[in-house]
Protein backbone atom coordinates (compact mmCIF):
# COMPACT_ATOMS: atom_id res chain seq x y z
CA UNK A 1 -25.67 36.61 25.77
CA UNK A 2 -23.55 33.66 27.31
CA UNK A 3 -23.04 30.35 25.40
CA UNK A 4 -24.91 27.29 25.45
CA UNK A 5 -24.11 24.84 28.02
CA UNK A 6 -20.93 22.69 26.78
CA UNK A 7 -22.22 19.20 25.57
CA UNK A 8 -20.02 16.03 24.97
CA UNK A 9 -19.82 14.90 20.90
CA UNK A 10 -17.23 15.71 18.11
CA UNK A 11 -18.69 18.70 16.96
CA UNK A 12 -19.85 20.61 20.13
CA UNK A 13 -18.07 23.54 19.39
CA UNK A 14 -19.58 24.47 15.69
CA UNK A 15 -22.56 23.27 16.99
CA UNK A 16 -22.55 26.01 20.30
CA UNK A 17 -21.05 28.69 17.83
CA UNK A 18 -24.30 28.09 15.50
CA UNK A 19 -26.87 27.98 18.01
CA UNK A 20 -24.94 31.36 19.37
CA UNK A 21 -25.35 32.84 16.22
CA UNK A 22 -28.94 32.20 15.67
CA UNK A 23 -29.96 33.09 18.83
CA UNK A 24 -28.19 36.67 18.78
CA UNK A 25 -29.53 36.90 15.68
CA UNK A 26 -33.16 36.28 16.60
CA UNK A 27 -32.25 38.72 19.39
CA UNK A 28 -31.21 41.29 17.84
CA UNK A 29 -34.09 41.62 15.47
CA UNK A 30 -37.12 40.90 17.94
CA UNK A 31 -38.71 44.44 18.28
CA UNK A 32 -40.89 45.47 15.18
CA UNK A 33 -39.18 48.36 13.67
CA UNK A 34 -36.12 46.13 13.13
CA UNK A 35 -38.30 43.26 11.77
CA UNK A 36 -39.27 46.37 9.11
CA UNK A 37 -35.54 47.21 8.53
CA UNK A 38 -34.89 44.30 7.73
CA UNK A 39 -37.95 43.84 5.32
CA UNK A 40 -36.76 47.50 2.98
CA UNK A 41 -32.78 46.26 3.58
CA UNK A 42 -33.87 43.06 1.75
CA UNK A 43 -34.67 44.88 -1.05
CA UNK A 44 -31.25 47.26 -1.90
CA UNK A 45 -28.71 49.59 -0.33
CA UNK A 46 -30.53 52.83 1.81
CA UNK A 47 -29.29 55.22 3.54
CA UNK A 48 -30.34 56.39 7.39
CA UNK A 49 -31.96 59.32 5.76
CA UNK A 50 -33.64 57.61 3.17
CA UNK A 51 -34.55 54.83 6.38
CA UNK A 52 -35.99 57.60 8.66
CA UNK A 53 -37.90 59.28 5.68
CA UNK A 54 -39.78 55.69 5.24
CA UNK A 55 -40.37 54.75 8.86
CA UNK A 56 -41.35 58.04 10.27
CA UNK A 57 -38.83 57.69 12.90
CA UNK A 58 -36.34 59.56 14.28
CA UNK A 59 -32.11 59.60 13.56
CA UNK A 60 -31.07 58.23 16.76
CA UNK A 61 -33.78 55.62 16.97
CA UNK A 62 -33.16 54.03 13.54
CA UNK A 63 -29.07 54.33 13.97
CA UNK A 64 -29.61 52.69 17.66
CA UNK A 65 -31.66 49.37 15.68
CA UNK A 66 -29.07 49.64 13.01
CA UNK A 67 -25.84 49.60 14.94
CA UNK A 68 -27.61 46.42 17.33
CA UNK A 69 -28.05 44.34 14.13
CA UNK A 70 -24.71 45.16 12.65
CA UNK A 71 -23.65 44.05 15.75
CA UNK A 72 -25.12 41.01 15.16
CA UNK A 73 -23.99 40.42 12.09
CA UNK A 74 -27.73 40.42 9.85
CA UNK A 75 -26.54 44.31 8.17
CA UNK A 76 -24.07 45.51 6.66
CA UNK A 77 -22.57 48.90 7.37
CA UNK A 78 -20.70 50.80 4.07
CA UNK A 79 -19.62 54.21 5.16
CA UNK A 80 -19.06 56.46 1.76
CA UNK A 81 -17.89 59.73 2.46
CA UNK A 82 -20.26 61.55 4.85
CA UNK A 83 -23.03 59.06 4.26
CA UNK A 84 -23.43 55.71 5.81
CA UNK A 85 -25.37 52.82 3.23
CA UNK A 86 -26.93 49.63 5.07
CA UNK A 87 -28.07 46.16 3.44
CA UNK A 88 -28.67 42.66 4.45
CA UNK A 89 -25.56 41.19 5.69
CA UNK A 90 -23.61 39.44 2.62
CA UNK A 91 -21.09 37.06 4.20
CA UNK A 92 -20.88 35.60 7.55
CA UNK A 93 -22.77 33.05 9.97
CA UNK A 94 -25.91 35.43 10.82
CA UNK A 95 -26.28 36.56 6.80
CA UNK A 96 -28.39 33.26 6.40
CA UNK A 97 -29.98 34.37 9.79
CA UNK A 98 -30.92 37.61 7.97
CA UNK A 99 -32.22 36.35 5.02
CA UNK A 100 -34.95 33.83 6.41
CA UNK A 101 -36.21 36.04 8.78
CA UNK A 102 -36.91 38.37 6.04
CA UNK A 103 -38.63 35.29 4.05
CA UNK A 104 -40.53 35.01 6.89
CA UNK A 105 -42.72 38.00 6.98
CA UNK A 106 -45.71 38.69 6.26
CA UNK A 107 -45.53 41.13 3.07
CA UNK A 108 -49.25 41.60 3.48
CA UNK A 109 -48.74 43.32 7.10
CA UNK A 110 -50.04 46.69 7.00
CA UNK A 111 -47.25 48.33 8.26
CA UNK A 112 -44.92 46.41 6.07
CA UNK A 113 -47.00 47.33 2.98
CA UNK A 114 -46.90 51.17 3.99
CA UNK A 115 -43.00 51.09 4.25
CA UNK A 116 -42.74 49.49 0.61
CA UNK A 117 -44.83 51.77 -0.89
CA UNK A 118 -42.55 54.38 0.84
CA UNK A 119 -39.42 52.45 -0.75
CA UNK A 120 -41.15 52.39 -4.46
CA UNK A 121 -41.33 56.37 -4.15
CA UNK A 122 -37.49 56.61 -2.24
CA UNK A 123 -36.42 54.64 -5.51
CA UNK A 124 -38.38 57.41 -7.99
CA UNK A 125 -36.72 60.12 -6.37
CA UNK A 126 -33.34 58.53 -6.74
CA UNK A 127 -34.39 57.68 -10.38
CA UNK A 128 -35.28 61.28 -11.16
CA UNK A 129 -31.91 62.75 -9.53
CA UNK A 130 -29.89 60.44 -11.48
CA UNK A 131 -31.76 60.88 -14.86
CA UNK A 132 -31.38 64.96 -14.16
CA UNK A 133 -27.55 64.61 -14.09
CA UNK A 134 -27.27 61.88 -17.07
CA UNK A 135 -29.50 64.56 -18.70
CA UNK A 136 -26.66 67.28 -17.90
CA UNK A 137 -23.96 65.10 -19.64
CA UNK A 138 -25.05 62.78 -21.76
CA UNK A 139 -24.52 65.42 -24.91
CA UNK A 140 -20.40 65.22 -24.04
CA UNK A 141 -20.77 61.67 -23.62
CA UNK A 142 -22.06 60.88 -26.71
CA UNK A 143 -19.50 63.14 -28.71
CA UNK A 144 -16.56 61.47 -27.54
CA UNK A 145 -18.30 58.03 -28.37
CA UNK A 146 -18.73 59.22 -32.02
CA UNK A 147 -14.94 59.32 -31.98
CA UNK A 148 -14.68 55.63 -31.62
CA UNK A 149 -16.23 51.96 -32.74
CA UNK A 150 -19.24 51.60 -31.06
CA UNK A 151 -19.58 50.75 -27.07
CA UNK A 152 -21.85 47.24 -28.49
CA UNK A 153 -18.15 46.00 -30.00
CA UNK A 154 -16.02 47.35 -27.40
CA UNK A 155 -18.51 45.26 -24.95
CA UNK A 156 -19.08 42.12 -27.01
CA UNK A 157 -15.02 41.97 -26.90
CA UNK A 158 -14.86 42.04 -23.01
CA UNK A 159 -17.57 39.96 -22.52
CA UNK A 160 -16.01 37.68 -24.62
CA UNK A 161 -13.10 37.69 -22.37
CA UNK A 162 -14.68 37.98 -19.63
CA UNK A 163 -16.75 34.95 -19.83
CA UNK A 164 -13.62 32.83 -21.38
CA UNK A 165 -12.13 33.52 -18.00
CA UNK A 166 -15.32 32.14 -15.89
CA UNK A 167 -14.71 34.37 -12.51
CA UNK A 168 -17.21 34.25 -9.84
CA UNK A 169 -16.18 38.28 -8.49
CA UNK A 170 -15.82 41.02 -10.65
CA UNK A 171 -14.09 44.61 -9.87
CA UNK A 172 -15.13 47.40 -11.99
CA UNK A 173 -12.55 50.44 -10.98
CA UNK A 174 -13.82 53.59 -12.04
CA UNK A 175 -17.46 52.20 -12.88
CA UNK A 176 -19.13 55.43 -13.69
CA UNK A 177 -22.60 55.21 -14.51
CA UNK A 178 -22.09 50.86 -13.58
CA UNK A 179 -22.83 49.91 -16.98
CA UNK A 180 -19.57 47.79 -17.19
CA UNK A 181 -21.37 46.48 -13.72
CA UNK A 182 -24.39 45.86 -15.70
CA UNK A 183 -23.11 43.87 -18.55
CA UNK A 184 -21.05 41.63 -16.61
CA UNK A 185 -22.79 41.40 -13.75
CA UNK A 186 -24.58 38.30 -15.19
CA UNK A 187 -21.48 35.99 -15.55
CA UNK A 188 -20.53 36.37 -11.82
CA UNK A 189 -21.48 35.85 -8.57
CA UNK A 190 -20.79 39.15 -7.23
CA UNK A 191 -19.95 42.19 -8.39
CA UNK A 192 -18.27 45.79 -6.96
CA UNK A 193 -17.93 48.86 -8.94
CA UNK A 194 -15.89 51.54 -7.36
CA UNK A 195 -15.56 55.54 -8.23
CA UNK A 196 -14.86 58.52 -6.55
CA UNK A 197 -18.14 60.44 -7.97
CA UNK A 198 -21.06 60.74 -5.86
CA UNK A 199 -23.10 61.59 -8.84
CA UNK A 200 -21.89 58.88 -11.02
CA UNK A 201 -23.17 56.04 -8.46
CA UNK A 202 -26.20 57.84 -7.51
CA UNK A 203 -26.86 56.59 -11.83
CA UNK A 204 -25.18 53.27 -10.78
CA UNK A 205 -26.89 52.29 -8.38
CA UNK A 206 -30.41 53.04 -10.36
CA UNK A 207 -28.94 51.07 -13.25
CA UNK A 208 -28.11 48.26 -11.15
CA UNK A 209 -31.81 48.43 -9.62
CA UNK A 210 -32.98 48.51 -12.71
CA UNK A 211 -31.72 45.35 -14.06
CA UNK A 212 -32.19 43.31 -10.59
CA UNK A 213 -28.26 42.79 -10.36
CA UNK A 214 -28.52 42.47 -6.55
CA UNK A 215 -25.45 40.41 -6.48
CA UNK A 216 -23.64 44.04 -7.91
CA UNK A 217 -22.37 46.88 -5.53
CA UNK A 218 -20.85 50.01 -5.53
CA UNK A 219 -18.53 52.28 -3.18
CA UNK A 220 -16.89 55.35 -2.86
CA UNK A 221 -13.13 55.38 -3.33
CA UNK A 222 -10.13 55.95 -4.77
CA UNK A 223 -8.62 53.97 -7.60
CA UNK A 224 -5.46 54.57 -6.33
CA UNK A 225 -6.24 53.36 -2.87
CA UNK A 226 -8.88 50.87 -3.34
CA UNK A 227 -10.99 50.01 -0.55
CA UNK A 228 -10.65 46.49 -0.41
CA UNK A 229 -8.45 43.70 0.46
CA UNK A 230 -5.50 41.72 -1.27
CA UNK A 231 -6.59 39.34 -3.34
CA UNK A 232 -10.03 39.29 -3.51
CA UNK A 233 -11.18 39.47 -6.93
CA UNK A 234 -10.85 36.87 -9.68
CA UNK A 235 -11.33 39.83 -11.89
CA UNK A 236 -10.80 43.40 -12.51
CA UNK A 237 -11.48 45.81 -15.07
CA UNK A 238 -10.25 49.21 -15.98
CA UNK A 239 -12.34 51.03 -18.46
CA UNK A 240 -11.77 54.29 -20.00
CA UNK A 241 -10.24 55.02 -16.83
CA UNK A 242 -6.10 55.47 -17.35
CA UNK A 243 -6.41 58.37 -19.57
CA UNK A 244 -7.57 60.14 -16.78
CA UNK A 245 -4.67 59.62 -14.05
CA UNK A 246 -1.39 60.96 -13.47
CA UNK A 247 0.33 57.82 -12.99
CA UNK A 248 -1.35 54.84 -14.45
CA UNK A 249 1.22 52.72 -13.56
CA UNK A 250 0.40 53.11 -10.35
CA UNK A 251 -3.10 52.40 -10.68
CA UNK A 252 -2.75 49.02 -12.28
CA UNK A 253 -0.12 48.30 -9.31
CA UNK A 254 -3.41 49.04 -7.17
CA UNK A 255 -5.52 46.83 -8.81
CA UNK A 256 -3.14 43.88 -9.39
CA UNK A 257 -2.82 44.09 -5.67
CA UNK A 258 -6.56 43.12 -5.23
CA UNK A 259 -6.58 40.31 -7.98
CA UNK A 260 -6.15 36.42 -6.87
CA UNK A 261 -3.18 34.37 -7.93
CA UNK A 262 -4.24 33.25 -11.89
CA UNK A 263 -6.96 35.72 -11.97
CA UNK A 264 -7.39 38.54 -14.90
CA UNK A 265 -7.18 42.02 -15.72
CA UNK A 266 -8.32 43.92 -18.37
CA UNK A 267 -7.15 47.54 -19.01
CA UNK A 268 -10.05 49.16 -22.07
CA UNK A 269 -8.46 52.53 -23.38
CA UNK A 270 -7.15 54.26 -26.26
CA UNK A 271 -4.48 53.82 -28.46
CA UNK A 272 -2.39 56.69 -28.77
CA UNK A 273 -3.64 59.36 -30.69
CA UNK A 274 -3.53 63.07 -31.14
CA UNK A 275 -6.55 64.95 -30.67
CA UNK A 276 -5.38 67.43 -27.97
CA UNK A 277 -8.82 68.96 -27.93
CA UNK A 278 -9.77 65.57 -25.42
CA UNK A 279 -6.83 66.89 -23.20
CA UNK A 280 -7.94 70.49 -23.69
CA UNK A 281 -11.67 69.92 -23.42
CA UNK A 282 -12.72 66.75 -21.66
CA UNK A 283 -9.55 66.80 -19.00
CA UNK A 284 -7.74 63.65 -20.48
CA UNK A 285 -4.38 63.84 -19.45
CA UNK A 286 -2.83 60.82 -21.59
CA UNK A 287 -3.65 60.90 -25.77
CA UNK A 288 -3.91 56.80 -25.22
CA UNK A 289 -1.29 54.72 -24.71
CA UNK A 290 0.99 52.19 -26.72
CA UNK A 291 1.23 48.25 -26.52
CA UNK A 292 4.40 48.98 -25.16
CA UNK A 293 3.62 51.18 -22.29
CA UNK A 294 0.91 49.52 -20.88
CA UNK A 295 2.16 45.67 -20.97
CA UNK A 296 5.66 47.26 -19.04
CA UNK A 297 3.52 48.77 -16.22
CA UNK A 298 1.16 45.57 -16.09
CA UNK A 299 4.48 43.75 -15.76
CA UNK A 300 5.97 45.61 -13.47
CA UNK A 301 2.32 44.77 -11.63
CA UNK A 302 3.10 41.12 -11.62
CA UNK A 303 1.06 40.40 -14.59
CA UNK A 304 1.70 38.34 -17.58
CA UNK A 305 0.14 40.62 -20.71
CA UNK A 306 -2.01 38.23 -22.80
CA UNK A 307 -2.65 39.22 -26.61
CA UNK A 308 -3.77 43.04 -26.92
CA UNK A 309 -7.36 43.37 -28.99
CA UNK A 310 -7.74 46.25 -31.10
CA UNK A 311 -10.97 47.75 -32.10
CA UNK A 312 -10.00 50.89 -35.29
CA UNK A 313 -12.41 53.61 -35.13
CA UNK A 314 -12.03 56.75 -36.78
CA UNK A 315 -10.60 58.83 -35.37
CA UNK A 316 -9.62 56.80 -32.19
CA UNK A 317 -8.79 53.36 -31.62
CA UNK A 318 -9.90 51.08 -28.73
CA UNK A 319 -7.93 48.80 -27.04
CA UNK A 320 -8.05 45.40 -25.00
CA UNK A 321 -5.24 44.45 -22.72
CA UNK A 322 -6.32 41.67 -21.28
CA UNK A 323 -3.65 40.35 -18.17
CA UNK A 324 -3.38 37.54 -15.54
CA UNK A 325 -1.76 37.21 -12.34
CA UNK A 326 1.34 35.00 -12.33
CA UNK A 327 1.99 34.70 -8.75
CA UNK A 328 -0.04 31.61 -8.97
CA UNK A 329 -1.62 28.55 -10.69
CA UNK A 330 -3.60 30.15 -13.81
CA UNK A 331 -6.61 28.84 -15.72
CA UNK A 332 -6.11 26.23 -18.14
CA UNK A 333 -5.46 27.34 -21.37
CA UNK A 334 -5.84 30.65 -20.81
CA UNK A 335 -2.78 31.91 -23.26
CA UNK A 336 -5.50 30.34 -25.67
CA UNK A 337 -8.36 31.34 -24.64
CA UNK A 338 -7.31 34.77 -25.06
CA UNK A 339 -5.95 34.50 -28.37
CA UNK A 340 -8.79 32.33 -29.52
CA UNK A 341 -10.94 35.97 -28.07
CA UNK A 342 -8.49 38.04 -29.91
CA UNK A 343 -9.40 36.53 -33.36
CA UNK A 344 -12.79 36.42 -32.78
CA UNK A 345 -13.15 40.10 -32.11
CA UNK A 346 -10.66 41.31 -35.00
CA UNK A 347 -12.68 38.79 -37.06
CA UNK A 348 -16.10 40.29 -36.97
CA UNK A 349 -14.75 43.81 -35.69
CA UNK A 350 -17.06 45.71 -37.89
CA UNK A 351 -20.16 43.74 -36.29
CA UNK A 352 -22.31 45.03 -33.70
CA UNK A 353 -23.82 43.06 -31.08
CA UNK A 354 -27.16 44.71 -28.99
């Protein structure tokens, strides 16, 4: 579509580019079925084989009304592996397009109310797969947490941190089942978890459902490649996720590359230990680390290392590096802030919080 007629006054050409937008915007959803993608979009992340299931419509005609309103900027397309997600549009001029048409319908339209109740049973189905294969694992999972304080103090210490800090976007790398997503999803204004399990964020994205953390995302990647952009995040955390890798180092390199100037890290692991039967068993390929260790590689990173909280359990300790950025202006206080966290949590360490 061409541009408005030019029209003399100081802001003619954010005015033109807004009008543009709107009207693309209105054009590109004016047929019904996209009026009804846009209604089940509103409500979460779907695939084009969950979207075809619900409409009744073919592959090619659902991709054909999805790629037009990508195009205009009202969806969002995530590609993860071999599967494509969609959702309302999250940033950009026709996102606000997006959402008031959707506040605009009528939820009462018959064919509306049809596709919803379709949605409600997509959702069980995900539910159900995703309780199957917490089902298959959650016996392992629980044995290794028996090893250690419990997850409520481990939590209460990075929220505490967390919240100190007062980021508005949040990077969970290696989220897992998204329940570092889910606790801190409430202190920011947007969050992304990121794994390289298909299964784990089949059980994220139903947690994240669950609790109505709509603001929260996940993706398929690679830690050591992340999927997203310098600098974007104000925060990022690493949980239980080094002892996996080959080269941690590396990894926090990664994600210091994707923090802002000032913003914070924190690594969650073990200390170093000696129970070979998590190497043998459970694929850990670091016994935890040392102070030491991990404050050189966050260094080497860029990152100033801010006072390390430890949490004894028996047998295995946990451990808080907390981290900002330097190339920057930090927080005020924040050398503080952290220690005043530190004291707090090695205060009332043998207190849990639900």
């Amino acid at each position: 579509m061409g541009s408005l007629p030019a029209v003399d006054g100081p802001h003619d050409t954010a005015t033109v580019a807004a009008m543009d937008t709107l009207l693309d915007g209105l054009k590109a959803a004016a047929e019904p079925t996209r009026l009804r993608l846009l209604a089940l979009l509103s409500a979460g992340e779907l695939t084009v084989t969950e979207l075809t299931q619900i409409l009744g419509q073919s592959q090619p005609r659902v991709s054909r009304h999805l790629k037009l309103m990508c195009e205009a900027g009202l969806l969002d397309r995530i590609p993860e592996g071999a599967w494509v997600f969609y959702r309302l549009a999250r940033e950009g001029a026709a996102a606000g397009v997006a959402r008031r048409l959707v506040e605009l319908l009528p939820l009462d339209d018959p064919a509306l109310a049809v596709d919803l109740g379709r949605l409600r049973r997509v959702k069980e189905d995900r539910a159900r797969q995703a309780e199957a294969y917490f089902r298959a694992n959650a016996a392992e999972w629980r044995r290794i947490r028996a090893l250690h304080v419990p997850e409520a103090q481990v939590e209460a210490a990075l929220s505490g941190l967390i919240r100190a800090a007062g980021p508005r976007s949040l990077l969970d790398i290696g989220t897992g089942t998204g329940r570092i997503l889910d606790l801190l999803g409430p202190l920011v204004d947007f969050g992304l978890g990121i794994d390289r399990s298909r299964e784990m964020l089949a059980v994220a994205r139903e947690q994240l459902a669950s609790s109505g953390l709509d603001h929260c995302q996940v993706r398929l990647g690679d830690l050591n490649q992340l999927p997203v952009t310098d600098a974007a995040f104000d925060a990022v955390v690493i949980h239980q996720v080094l002892h996996y890798l080959d080269d941690p180092g590396h990894a926090l390199a990664e994600a210091a590359r994707v923090l802002r100037p000032g913003g914070m890290m924190v690594v969650v692991d073990f200390a170093a230990h000696t129970l070979e039967d998590l190497r043998r068993d459970h694929a850990h390929r670091r016994l935890g680390f040392s102070d030491d260790e991990v404050e050189d590689w966050l260094s080497a990173a860029g990152l100033r290392s801010g006072v390390p909280i430890r949490l004894p359990g028996e047998p295995l300790t946990v451990v808080l590096w907390p981290a900002h950025r330097t190339d920057g202006a930090a927080g005020p206080g924040e050398d503080e802030t952290l220690r005043a966290a530190a004291g707090r949590r090695t205060g009332h360490k043998n207190r849990e919080t639900t």
